[in-house]
N, C-alpha and C. Protein backbone atom coordinates (compact mmCIF):
# COMPACT_ATOMS: atom_id res chain seq x y z
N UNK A 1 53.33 41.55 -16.50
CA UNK A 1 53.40 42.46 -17.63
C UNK A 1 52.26 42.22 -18.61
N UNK A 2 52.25 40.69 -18.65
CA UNK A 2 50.89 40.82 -19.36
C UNK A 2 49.51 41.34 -19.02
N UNK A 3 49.25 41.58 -17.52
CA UNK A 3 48.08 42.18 -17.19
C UNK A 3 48.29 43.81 -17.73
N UNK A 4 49.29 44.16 -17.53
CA UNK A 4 49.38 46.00 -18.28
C UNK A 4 49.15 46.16 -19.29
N UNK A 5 49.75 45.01 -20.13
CA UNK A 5 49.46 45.00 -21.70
C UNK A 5 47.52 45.09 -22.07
N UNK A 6 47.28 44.19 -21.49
CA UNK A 6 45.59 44.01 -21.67
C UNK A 6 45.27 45.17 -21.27
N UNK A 7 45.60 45.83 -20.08
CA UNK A 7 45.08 46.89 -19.78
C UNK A 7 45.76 48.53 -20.40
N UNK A 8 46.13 48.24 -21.44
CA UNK A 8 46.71 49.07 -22.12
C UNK A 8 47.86 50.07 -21.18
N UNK A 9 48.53 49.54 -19.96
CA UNK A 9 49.22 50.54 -19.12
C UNK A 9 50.61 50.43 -18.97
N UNK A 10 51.14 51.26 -18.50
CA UNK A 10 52.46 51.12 -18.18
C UNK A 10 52.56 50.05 -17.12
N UNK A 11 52.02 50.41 -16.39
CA UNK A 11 52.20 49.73 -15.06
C UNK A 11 50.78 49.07 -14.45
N UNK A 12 50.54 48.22 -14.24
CA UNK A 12 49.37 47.32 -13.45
C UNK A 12 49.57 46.86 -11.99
N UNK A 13 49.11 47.43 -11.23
CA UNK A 13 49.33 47.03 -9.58
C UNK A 13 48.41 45.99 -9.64
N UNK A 14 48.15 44.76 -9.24
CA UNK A 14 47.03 43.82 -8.86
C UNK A 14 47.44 43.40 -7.53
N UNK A 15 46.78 44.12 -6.33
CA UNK A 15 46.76 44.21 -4.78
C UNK A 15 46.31 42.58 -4.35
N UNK A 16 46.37 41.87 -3.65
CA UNK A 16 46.35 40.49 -3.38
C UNK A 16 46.35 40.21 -2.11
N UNK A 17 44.81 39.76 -1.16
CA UNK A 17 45.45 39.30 -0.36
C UNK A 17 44.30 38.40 -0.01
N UNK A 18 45.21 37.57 0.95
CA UNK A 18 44.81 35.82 1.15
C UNK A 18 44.36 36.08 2.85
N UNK A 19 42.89 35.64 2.81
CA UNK A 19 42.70 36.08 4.59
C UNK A 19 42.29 34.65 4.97
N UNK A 20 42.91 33.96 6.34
CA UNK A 20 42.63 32.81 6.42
C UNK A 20 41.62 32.33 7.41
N UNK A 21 40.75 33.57 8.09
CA UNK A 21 40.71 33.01 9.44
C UNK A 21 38.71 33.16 8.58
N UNK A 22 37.33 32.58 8.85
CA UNK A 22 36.14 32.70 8.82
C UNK A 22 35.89 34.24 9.14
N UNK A 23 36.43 34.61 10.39
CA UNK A 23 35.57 36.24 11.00
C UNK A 23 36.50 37.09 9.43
N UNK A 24 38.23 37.26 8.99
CA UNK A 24 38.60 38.05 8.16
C UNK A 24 37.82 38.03 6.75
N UNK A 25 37.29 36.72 6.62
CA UNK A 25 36.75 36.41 5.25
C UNK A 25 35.14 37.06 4.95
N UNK A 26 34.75 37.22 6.33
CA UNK A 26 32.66 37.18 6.46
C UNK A 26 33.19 38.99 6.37
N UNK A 27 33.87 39.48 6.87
CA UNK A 27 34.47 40.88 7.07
C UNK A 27 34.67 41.27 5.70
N UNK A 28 35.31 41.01 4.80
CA UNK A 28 36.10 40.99 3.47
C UNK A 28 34.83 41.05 2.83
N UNK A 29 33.89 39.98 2.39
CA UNK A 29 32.88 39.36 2.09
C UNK A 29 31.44 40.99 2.01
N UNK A 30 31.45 41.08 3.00
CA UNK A 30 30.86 42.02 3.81
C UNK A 30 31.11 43.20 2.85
N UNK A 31 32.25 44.07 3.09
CA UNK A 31 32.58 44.86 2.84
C UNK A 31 32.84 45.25 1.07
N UNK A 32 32.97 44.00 0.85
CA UNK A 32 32.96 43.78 -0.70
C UNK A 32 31.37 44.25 -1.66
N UNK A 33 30.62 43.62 -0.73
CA UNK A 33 29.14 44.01 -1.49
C UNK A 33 28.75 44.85 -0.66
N UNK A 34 29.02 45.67 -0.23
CA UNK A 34 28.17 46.95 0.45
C UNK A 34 27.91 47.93 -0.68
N UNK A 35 26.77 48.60 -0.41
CA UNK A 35 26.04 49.34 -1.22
C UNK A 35 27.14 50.16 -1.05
N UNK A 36 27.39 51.06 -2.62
CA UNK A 36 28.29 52.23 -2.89
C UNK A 36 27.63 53.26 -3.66
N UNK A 37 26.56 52.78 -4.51
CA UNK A 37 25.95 53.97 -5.06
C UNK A 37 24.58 54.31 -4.18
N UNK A 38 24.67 55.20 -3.28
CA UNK A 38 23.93 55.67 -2.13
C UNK A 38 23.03 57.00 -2.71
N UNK A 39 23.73 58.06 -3.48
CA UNK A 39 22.74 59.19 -3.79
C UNK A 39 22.02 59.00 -5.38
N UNK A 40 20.90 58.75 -5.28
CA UNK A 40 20.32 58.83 -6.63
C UNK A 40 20.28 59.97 -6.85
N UNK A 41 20.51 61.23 -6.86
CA UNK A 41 21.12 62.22 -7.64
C UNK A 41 22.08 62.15 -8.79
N UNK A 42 22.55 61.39 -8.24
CA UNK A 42 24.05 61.21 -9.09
C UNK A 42 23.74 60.91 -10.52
N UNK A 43 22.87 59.76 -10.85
CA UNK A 43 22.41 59.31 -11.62
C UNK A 43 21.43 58.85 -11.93
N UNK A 44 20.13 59.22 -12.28
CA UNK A 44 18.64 59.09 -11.49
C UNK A 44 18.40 57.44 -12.39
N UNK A 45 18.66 57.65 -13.90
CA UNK A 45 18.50 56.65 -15.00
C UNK A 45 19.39 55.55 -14.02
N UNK A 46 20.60 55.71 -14.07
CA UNK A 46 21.08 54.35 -13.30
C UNK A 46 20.93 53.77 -11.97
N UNK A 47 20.41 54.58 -11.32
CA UNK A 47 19.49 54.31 -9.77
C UNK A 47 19.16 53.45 -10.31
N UNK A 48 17.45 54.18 -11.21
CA UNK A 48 16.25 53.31 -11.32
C UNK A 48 16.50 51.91 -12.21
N UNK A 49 17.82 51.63 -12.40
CA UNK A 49 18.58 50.85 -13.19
C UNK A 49 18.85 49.40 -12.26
N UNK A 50 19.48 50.30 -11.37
CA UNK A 50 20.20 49.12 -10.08
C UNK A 50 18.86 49.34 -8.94
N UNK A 51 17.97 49.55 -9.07
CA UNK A 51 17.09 49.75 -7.60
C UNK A 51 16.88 48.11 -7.82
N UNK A 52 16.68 47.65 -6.40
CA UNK A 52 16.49 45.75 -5.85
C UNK A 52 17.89 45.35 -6.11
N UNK A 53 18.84 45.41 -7.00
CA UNK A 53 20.33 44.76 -7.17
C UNK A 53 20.96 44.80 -5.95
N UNK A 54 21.18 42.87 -6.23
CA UNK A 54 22.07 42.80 -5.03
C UNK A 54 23.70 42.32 -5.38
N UNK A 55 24.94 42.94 -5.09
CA UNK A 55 26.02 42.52 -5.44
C UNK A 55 26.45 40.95 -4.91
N UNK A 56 25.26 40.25 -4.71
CA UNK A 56 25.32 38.59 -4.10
C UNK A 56 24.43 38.06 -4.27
N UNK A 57 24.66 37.02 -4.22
CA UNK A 57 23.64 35.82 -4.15
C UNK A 57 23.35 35.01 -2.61
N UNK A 58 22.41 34.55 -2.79
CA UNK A 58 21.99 33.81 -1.24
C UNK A 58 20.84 32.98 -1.72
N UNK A 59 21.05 31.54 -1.30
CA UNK A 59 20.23 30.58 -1.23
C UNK A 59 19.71 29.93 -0.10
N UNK A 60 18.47 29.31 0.10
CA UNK A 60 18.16 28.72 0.91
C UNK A 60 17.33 29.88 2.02
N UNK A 61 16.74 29.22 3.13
CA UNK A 61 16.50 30.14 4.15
C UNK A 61 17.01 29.31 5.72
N UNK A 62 16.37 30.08 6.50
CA UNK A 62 16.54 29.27 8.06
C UNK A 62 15.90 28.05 8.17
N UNK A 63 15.00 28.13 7.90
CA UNK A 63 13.75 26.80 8.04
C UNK A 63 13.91 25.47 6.54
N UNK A 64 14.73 24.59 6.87
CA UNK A 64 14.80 24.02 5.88
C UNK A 64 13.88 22.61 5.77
N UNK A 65 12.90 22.40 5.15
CA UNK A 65 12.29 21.17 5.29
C UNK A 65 12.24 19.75 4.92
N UNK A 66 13.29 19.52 4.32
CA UNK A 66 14.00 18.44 3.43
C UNK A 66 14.95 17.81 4.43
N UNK A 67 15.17 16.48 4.38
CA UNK A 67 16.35 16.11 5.21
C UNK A 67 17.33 16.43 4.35
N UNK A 68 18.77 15.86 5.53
CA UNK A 68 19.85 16.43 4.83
C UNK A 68 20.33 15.38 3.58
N UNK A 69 21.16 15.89 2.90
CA UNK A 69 21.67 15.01 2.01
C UNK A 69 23.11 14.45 2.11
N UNK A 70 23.39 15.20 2.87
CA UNK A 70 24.97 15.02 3.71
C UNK A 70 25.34 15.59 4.93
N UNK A 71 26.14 15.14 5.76
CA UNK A 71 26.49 15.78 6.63
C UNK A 71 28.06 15.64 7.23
N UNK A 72 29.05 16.71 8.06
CA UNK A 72 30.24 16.73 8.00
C UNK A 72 31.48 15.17 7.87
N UNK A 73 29.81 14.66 8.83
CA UNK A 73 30.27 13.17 9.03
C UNK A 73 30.69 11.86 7.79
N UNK A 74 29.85 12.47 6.52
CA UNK A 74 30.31 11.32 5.49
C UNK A 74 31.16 12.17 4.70
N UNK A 75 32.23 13.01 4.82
CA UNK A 75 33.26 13.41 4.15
C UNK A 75 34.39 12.18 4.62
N UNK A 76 35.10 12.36 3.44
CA UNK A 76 36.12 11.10 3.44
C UNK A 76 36.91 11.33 4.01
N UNK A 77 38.40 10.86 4.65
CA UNK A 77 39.21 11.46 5.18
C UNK A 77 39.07 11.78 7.16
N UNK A 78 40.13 12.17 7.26
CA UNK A 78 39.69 12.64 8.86
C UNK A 78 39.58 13.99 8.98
N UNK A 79 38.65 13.92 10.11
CA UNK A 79 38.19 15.03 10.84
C UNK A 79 39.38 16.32 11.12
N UNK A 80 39.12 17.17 10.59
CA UNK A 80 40.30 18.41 10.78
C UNK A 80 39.93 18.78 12.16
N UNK A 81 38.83 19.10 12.70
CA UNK A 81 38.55 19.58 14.16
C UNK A 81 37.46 18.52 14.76
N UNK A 82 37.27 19.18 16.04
CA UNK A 82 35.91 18.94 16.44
C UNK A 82 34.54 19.49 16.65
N UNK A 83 34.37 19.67 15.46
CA UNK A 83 33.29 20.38 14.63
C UNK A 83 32.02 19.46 14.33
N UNK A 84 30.88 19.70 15.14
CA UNK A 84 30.01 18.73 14.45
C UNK A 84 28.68 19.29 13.69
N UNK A 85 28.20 18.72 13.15
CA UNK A 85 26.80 19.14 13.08
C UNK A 85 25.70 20.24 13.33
N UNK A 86 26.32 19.73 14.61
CA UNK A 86 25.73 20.54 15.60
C UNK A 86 26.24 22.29 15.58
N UNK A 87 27.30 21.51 15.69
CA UNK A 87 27.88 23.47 15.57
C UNK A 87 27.91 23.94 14.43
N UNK A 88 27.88 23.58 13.00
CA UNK A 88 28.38 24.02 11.85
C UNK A 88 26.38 24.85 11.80
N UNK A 89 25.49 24.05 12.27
CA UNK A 89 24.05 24.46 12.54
C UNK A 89 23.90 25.46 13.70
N UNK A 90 24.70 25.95 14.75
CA UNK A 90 24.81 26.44 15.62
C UNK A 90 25.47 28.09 15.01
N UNK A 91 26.18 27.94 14.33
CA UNK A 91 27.53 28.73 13.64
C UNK A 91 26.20 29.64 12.29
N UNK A 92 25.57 29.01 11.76
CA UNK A 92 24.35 29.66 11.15
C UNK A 92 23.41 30.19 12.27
N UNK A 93 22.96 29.86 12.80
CA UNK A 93 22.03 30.61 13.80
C UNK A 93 22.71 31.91 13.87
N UNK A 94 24.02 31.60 14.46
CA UNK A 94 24.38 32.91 15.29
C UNK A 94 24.52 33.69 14.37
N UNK A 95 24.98 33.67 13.28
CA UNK A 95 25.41 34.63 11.91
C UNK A 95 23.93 35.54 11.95
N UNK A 96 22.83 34.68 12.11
CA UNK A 96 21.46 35.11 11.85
C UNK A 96 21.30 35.72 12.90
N UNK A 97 21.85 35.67 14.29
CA UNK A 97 21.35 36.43 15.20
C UNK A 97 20.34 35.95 16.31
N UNK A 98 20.36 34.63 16.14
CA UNK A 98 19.51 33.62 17.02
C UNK A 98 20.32 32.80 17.80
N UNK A 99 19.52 32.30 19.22
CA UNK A 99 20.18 31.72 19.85
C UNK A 99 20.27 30.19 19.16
N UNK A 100 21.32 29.11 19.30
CA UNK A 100 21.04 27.68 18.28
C UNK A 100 20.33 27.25 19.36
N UNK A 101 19.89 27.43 20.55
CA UNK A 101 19.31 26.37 21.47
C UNK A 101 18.10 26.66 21.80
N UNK A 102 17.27 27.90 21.78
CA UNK A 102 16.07 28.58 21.98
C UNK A 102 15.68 29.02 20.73
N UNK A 103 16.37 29.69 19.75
CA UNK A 103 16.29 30.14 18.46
C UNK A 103 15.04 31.40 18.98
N UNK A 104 15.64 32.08 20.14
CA UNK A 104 15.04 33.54 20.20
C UNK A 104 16.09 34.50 19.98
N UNK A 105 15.41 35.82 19.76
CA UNK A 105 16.75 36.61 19.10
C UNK A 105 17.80 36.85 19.87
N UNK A 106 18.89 37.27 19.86
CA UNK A 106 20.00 37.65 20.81
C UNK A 106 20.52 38.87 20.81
N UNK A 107 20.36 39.25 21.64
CA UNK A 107 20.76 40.87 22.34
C UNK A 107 22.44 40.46 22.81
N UNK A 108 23.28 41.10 22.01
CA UNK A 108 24.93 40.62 21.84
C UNK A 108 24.95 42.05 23.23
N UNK A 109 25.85 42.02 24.07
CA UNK A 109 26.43 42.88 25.05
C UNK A 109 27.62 43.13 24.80
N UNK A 110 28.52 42.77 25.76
CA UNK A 110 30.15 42.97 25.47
C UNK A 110 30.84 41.91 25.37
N UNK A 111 32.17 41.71 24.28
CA UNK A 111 33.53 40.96 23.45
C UNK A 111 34.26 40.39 25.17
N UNK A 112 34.42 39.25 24.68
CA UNK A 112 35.66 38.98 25.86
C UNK A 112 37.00 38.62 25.25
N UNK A 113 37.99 38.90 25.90
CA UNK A 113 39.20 38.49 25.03
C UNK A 113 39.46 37.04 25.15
N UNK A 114 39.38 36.78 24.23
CA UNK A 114 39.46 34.97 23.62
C UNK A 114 40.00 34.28 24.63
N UNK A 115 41.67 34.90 25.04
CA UNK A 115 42.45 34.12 26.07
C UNK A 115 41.56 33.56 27.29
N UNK A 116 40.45 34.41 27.23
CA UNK A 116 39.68 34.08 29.17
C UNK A 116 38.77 33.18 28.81
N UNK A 117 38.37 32.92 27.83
CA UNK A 117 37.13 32.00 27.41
C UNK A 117 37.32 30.26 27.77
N UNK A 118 38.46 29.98 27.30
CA UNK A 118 38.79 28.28 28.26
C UNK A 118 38.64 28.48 30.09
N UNK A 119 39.13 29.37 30.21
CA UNK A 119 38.94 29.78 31.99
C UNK A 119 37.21 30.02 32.32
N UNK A 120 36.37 30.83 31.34
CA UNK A 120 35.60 30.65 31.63
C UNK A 120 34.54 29.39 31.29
N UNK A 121 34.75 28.16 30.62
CA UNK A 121 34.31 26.71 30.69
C UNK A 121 34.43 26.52 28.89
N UNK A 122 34.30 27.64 28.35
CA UNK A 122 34.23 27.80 26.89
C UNK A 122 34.49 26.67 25.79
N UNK A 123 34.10 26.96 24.88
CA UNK A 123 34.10 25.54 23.61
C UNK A 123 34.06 26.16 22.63
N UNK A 124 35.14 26.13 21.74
CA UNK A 124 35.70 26.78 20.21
C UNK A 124 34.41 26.11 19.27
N UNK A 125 33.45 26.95 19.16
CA UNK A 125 32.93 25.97 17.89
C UNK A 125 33.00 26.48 16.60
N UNK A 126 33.95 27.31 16.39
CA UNK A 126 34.23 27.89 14.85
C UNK A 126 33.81 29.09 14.30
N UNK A 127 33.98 29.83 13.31
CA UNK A 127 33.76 30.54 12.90
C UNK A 127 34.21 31.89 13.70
N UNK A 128 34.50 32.31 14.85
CA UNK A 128 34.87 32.77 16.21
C UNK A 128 33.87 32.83 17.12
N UNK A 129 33.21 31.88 17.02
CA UNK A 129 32.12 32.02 18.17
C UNK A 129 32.66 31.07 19.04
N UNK A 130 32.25 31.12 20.92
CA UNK A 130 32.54 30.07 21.31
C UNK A 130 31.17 29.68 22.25
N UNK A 131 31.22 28.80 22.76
CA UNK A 131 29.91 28.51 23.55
C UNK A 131 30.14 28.48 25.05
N UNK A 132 29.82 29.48 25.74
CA UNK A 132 29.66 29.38 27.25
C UNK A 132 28.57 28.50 27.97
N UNK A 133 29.36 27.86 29.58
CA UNK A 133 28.29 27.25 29.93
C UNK A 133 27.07 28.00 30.47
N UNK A 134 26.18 27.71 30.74
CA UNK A 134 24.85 27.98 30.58
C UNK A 134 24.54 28.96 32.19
N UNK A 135 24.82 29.85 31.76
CA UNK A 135 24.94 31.25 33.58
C UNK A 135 23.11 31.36 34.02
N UNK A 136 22.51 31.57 33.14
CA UNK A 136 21.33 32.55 33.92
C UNK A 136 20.20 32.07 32.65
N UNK A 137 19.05 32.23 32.46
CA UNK A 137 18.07 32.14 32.09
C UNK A 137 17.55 33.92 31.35
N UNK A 138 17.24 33.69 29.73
CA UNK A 138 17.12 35.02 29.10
C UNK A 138 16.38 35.76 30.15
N UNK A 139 16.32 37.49 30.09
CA UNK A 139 15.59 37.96 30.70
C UNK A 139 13.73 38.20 30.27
């Protein structure tokens, strides 16, 4: 009730929801800052207002030249998965669209359903990516 009050209303809906999995969140994330003011017609002064605005921030790039200053390994406590290094660095590539082991670009084909991926030799490395063993050589 107190949010209606501030908002001078009868009634205040505040919609809520909690997504737990990396792919619902990068999705959410995603969809949250997508460009919405698309026709500069609409408003030519506030175009040229918001032209370069980005509804995010982003630091850093791919190429980092500094060693690290930490890594998953000196967090205190135990290990929630088996997640290393390796993959949490693997798990960025792919977001970017690179292979983590060649770091040439990747031409994505077709989804397999998750269930077949241990059958086919597969390795959960997070985020929903998994890692197949090694079939054929890029074309």
């Amino acid at each position: 009730h107190e949010y209606s009050r501030l908002l001078e209303v009868k009634l205040a809906i505040a919609e809520y929801h909690y997504f737990d999995s990396v792919p619902e969140k990068v999705h959410k994330l995603k969809y949250i800052t997508r460009a919405t003011f698309l026709d500069a017609r609409w408003d030519v002064p506030m175009a040229l207002e918001l032209r370069g605005f980005r509804n995010q921030w982003c630091w850093g790039g791919r190429k980092w030249q500094v060693p690290a200053v930490w890594s998953l390994d000196d967090l205190p406590g135990e290990r929630q998965s088996d997640m290393s290094d390796g993959d949490t660095r693997a798990i960025a590539a792919l977001e970017l669209g690179y292979c983590p082991h060649d770091g040439l670009k990747i031409t994505w084909s077709r989804w397999q359903p998750i269930s077949i991926l241990p059958e086919l030799g597969g390795r959960n490395i997070g985020a929903g990516y998994w890692e197949l063993p090694y079939v054929r050589p890029p074309p």
